[in-house]
N, C-alpha and C. Protein backbone atom coordinates (compact mmCIF):
# COMPACT_ATOMS: atom_id res chain seq x y z
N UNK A 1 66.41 120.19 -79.03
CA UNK A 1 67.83 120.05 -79.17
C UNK A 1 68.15 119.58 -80.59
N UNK A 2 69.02 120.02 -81.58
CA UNK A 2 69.50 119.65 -82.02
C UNK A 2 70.56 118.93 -82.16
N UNK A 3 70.07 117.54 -83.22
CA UNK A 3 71.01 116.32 -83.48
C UNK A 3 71.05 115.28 -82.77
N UNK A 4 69.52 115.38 -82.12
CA UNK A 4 69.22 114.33 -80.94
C UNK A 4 68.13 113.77 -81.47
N UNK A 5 68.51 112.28 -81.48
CA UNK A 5 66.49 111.65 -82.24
C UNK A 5 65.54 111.88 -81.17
N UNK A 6 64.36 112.08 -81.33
CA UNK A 6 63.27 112.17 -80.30
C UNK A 6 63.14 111.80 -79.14
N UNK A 7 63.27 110.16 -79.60
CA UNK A 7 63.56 109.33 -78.59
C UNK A 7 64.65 109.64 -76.98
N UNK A 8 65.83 109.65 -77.90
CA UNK A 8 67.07 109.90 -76.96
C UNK A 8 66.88 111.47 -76.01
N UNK A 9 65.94 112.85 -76.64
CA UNK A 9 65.61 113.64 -75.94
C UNK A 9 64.40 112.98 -74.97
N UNK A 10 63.38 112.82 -75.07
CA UNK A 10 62.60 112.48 -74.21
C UNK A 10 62.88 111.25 -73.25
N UNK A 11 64.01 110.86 -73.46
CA UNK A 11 64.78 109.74 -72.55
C UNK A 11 65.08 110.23 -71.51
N UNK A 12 66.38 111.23 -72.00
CA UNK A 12 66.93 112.58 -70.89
C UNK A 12 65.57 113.35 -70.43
N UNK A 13 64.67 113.83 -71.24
CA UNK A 13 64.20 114.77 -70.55
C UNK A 13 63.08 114.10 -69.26
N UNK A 14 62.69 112.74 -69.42
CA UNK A 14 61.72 112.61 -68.41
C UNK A 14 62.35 111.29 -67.72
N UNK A 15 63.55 111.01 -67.71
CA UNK A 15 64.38 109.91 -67.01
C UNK A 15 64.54 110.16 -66.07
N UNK A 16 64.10 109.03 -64.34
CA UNK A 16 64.09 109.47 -63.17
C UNK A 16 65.98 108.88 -62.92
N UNK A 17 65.92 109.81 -62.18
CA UNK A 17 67.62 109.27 -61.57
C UNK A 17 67.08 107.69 -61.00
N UNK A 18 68.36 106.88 -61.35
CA UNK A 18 68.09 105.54 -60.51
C UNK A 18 68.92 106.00 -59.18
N UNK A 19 69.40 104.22 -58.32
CA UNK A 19 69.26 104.45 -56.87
C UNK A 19 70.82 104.86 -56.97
N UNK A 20 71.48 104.69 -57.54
CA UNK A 20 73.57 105.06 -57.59
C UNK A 20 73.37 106.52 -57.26
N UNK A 21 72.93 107.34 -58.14
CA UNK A 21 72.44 109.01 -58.80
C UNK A 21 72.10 109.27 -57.58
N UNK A 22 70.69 108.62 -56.62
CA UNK A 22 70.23 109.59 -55.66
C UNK A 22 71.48 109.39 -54.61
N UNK A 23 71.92 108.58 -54.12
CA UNK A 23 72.72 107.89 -52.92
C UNK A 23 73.96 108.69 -53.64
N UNK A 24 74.42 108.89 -54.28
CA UNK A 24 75.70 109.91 -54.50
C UNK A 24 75.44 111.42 -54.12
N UNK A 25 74.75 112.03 -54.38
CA UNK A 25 73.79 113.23 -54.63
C UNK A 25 73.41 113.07 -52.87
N UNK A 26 72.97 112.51 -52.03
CA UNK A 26 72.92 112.28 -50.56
C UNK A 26 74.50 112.11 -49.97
N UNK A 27 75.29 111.43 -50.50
CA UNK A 27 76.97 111.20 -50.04
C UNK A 27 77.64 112.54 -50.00
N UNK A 28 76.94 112.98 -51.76
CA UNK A 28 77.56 114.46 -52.01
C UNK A 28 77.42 115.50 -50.78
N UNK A 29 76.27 115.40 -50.50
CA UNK A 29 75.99 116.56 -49.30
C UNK A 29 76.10 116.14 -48.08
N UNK A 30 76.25 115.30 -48.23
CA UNK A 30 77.12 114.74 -45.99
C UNK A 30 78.30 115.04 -46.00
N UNK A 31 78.98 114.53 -47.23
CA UNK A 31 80.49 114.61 -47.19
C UNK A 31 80.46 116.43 -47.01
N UNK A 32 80.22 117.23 -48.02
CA UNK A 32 80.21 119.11 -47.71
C UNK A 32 80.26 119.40 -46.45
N UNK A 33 78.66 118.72 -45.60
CA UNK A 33 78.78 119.09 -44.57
C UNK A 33 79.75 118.83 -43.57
N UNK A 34 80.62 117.77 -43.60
CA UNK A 34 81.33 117.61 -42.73
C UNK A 34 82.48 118.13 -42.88
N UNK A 35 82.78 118.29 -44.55
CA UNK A 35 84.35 118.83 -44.88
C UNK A 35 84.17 120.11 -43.81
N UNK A 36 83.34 120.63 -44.24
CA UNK A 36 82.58 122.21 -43.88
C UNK A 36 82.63 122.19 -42.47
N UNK A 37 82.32 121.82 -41.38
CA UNK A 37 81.88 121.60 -39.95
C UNK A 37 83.42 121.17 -39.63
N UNK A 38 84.65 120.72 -40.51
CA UNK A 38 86.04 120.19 -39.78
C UNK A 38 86.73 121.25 -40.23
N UNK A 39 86.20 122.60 -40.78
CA UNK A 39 87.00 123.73 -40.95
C UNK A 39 87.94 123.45 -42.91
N UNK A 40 87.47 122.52 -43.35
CA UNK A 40 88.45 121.39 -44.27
C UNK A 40 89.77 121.15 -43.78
N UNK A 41 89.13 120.40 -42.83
CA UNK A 41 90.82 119.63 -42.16
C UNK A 41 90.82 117.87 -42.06
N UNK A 42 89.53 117.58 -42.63
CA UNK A 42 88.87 115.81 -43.31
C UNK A 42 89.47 115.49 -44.21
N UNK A 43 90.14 114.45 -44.17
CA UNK A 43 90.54 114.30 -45.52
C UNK A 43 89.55 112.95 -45.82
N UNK A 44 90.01 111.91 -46.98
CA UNK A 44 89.21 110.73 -46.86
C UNK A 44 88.60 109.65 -46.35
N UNK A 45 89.68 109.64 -45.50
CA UNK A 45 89.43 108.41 -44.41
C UNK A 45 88.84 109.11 -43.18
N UNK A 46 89.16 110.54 -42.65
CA UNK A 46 88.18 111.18 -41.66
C UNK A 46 87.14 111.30 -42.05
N UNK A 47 86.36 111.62 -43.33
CA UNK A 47 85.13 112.24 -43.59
C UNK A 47 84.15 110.64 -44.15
N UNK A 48 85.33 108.98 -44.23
CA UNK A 48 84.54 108.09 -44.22
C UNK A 48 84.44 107.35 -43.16
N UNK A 49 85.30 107.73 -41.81
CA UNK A 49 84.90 107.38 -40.31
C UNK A 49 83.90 108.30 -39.90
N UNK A 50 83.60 109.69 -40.28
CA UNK A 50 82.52 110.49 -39.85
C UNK A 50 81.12 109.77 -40.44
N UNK A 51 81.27 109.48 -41.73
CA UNK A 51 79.75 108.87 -42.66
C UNK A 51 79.42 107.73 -41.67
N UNK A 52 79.92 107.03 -41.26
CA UNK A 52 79.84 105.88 -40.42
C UNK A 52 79.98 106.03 -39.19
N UNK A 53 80.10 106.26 -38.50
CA UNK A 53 79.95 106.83 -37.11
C UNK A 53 78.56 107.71 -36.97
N UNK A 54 78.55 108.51 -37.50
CA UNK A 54 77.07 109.65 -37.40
C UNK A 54 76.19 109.31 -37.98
N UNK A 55 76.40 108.76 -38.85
CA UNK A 55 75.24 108.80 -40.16
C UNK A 55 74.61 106.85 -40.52
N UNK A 56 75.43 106.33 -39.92
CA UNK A 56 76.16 105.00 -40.16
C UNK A 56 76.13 104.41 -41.72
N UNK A 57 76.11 105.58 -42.41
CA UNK A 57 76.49 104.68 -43.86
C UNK A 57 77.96 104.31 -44.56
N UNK A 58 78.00 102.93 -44.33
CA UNK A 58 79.25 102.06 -44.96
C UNK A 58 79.80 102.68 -46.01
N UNK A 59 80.85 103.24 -46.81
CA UNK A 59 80.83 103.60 -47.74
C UNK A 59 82.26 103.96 -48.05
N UNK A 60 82.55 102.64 -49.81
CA UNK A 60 84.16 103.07 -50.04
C UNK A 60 85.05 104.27 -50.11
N UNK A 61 86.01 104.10 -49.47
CA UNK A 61 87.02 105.66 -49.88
C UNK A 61 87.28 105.91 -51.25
N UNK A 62 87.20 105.04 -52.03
CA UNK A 62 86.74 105.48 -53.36
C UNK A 62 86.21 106.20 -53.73
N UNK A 63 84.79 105.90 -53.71
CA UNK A 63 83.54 106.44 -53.44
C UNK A 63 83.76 107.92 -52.87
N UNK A 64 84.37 108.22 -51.35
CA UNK A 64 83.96 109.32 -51.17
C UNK A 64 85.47 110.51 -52.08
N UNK A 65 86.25 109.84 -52.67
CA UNK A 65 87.41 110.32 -53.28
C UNK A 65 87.05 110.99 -54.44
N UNK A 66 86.19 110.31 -55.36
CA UNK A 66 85.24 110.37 -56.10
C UNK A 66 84.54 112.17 -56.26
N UNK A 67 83.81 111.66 -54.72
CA UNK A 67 82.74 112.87 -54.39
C UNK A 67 83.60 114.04 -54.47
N UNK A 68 85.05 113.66 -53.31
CA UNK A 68 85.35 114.98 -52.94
C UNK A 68 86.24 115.94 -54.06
N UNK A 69 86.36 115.15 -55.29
CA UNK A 69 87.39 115.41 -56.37
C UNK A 69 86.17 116.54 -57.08
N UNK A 70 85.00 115.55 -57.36
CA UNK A 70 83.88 115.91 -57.94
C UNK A 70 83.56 117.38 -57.29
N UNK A 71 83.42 117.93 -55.54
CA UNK A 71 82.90 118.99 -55.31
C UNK A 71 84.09 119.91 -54.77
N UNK A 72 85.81 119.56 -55.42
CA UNK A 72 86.43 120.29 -55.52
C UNK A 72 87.20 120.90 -53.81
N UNK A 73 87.11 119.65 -53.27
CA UNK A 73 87.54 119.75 -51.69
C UNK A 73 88.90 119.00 -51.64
């Protein structure tokens, strides 16, 4: 890449996701599936009573507002 010191490439290139990255990236794809499985008729607060109920992970409406802005639902 150009205009990148060495360093800062081999940072990116062999940097493991920490634990925020994987647990979003897991939120990301529960939340799909469920938008997906309610026809998209979930909005935020349905698809963060579904995460918790089925799945039981706690998780702010922020958070999934976030996701669903992010995968365009």
């Amino acid at each position: 890449m150009v205009g990148l010191d060495r360093s800062t490439y081999y940072d990116i290139k062999f940097r493991k996701p920490n634990d925020r990255e994987i647990r979003r990236l897991l939120l990301a794809d529960a939340n799909a599936d469920i938008h997906a499985r309610s026809r998209g008729t979930y909005g935020i607060l349905s698809i963060r009573a579904a995460l918790e109920s089925e799945q039981g992970l706690i998780v702010n409406t922020k958070l999934v507002k976030k996701i669903m802005r992010q995968l365009g639902t």
